[in-house]
C-alpha atoms as a PDB file:
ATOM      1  CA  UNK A   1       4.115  99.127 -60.631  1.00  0.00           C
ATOM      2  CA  UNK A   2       4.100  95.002 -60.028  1.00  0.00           C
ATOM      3  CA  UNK A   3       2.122  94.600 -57.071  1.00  0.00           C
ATOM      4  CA  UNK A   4       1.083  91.509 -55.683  1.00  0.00           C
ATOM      5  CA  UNK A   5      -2.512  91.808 -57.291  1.00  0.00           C
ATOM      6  CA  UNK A   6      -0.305  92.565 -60.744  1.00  0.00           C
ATOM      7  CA  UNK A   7       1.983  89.410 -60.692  1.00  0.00           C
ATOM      8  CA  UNK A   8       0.026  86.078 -61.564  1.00  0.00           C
ATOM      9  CA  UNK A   9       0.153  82.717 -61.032  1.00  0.00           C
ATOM     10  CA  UNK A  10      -0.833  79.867 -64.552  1.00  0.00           C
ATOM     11  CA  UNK A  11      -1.658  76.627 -62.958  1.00  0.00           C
ATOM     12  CA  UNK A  12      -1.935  73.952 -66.555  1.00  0.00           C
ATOM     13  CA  UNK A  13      -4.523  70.706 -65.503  1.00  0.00           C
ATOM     14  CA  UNK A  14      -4.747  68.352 -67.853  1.00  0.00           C
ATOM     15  CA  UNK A  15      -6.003  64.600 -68.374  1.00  0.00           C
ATOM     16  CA  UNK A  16      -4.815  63.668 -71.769  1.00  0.00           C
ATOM     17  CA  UNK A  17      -4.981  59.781 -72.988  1.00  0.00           C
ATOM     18  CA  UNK A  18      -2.049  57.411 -72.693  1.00  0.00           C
ATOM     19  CA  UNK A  19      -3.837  54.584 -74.271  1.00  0.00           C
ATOM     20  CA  UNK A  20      -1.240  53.844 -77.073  1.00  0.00           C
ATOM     21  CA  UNK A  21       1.957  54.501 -77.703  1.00  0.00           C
ATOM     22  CA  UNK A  22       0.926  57.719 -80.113  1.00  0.00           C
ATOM     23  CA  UNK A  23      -0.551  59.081 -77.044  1.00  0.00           C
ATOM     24  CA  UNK A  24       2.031  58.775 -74.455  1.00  0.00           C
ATOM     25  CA  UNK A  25       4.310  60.269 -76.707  1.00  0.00           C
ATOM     26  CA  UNK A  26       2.202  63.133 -77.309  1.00  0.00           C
ATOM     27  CA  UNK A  27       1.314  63.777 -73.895  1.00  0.00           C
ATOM     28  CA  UNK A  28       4.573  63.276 -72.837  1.00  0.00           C
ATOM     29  CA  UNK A  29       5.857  65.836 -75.320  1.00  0.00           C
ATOM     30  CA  UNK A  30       3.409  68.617 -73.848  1.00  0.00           C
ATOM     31  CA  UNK A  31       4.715  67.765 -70.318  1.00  0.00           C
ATOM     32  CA  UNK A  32       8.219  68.464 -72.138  1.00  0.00           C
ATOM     33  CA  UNK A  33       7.149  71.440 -73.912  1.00  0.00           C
ATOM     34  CA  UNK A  34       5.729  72.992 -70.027  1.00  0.00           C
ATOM     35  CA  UNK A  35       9.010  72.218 -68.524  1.00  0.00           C
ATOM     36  CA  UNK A  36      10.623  74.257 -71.633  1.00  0.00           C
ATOM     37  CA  UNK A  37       8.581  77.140 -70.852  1.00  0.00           C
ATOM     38  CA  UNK A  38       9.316  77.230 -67.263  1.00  0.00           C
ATOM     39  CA  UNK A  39       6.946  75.361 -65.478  1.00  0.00           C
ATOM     40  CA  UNK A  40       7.057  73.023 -63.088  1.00  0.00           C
ATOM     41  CA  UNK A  41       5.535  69.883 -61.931  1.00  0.00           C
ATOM     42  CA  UNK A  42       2.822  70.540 -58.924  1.00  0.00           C
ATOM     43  CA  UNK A  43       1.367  66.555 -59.385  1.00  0.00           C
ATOM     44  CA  UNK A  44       1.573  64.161 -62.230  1.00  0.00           C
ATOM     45  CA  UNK A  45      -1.155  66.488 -64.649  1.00  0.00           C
ATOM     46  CA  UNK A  46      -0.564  69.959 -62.834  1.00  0.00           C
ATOM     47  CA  UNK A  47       1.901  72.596 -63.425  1.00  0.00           C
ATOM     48  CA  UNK A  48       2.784  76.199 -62.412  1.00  0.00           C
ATOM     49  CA  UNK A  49       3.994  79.249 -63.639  1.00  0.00           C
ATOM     50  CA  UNK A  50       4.973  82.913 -62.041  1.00  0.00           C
ATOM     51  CA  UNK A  51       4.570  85.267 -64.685  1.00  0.00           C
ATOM     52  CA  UNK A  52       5.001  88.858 -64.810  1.00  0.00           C
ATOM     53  CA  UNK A  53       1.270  89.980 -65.567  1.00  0.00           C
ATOM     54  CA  UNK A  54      -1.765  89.450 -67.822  1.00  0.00           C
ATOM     55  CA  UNK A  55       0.319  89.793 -70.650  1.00  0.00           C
ATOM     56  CA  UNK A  56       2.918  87.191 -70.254  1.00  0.00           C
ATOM     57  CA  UNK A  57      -0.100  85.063 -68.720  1.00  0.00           C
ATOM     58  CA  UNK A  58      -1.720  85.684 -72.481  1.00  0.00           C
ATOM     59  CA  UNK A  59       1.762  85.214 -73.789  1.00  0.00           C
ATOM     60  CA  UNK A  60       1.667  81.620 -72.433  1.00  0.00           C
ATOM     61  CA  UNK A  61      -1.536  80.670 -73.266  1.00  0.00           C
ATOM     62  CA  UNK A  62      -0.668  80.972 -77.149  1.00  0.00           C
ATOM     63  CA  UNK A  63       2.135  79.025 -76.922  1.00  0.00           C
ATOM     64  CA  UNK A  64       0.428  76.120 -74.997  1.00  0.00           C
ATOM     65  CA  UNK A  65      -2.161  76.369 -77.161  1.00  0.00           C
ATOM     66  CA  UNK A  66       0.296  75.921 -80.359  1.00  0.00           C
ATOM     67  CA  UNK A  67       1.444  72.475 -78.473  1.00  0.00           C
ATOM     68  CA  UNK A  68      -2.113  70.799 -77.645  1.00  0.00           C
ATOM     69  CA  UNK A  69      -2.294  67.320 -78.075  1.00  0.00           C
ATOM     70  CA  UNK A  70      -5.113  66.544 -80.848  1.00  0.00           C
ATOM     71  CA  UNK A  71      -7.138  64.720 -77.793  1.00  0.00           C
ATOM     72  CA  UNK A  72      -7.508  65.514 -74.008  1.00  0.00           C
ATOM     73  CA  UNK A  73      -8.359  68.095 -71.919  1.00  0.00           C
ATOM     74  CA  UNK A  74      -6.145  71.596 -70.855  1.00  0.00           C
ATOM     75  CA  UNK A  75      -7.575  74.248 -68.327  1.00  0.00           C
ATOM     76  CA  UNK A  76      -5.589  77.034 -67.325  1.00  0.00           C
ATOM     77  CA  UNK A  77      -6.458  78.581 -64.106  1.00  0.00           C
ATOM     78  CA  UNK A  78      -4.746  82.003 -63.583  1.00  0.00           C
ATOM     79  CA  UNK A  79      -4.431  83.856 -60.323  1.00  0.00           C
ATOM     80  CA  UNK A  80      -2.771  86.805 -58.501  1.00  0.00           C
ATOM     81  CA  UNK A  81      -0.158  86.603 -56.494  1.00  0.00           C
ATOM     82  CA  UNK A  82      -2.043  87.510 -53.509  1.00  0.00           C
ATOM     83  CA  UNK A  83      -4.298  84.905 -53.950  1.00  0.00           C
ATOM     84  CA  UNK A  84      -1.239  82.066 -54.292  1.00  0.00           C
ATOM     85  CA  UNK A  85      -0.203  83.660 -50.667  1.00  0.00           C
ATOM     86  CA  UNK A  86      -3.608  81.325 -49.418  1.00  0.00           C
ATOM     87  CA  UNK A  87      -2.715  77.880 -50.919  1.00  0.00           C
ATOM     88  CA  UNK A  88      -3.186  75.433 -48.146  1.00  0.00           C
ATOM     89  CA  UNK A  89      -1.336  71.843 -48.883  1.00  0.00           C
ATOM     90  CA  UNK A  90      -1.322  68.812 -47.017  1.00  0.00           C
ATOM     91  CA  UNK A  91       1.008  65.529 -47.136  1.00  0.00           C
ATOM     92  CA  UNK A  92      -1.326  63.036 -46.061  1.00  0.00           C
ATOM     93  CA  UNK A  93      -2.404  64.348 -42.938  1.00  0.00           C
ATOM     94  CA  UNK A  94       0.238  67.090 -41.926  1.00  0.00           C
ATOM     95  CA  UNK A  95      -0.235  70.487 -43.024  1.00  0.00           C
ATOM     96  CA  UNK A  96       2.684  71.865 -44.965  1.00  0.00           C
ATOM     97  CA  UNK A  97       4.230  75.157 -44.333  1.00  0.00           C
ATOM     98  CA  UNK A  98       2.963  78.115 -46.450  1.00  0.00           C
ATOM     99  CA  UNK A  99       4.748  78.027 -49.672  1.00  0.00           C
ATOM    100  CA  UNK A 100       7.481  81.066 -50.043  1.00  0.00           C
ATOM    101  CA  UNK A 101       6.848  83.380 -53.425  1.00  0.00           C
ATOM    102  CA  UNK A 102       9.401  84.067 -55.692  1.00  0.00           C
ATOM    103  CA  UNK A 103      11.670  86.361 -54.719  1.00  0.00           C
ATOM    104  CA  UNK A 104      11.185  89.673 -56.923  1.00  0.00           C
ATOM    105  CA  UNK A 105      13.765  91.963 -58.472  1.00  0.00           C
ATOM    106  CA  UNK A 106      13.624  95.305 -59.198  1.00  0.00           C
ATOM    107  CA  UNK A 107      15.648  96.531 -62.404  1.00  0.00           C
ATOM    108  CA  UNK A 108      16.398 100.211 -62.802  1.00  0.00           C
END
């Protein structure tokens, strides 16, 4: 049964160099590679994800792990989609509205 405490949440930080032109490519090639898989852009070095469960979340992590940049740092955070429910965001100094979860379909 998917249940918000089921359906997760993969938030990707990274900080990976741009110092030469080998590493802006690269870095800008994992960017490319998130946006393939269905993520999007948060901020400049943070992107999100709704998956299905643990095992698409695990699913995920083995392909991002398959197109790591040789330098620079990736953390995924994972969370429920309970827990996204809380997010508080602010534009400078003005609360934003609670963010709206994916609408879910149910396939018989």
């Amino acid at each position: 049964m998917l249940t918000g405490y089921r359906l997760m949440w993969m938030m990707v930080i990274f900080d990976l160099p741009v110092g030469t032109k080998k590493e802006r490519r690269a870095a800008t090639r994992f960017r490319n590679d998130l946006l393939d898989q269905g993520f999007e852009m948060c901020q400049f070095s943070v992107y999100m994800r709704f998956s299905g469960g643990k095992e698409q979340v695990e699913t995920y992590t083995k392909r991002i792990e398959r197109a790591l940049p040789k330098t620079g740092l990736v953390q995924i955070l994972c969370f429920t989609d309970r827990q996204y429910e809380t997010i508080v965001s602010f534009d400078g100094r003005t609360r934003e509205k609670a963010k709206e979860n994916p609408k879910q379909y149910v396939l018989f």
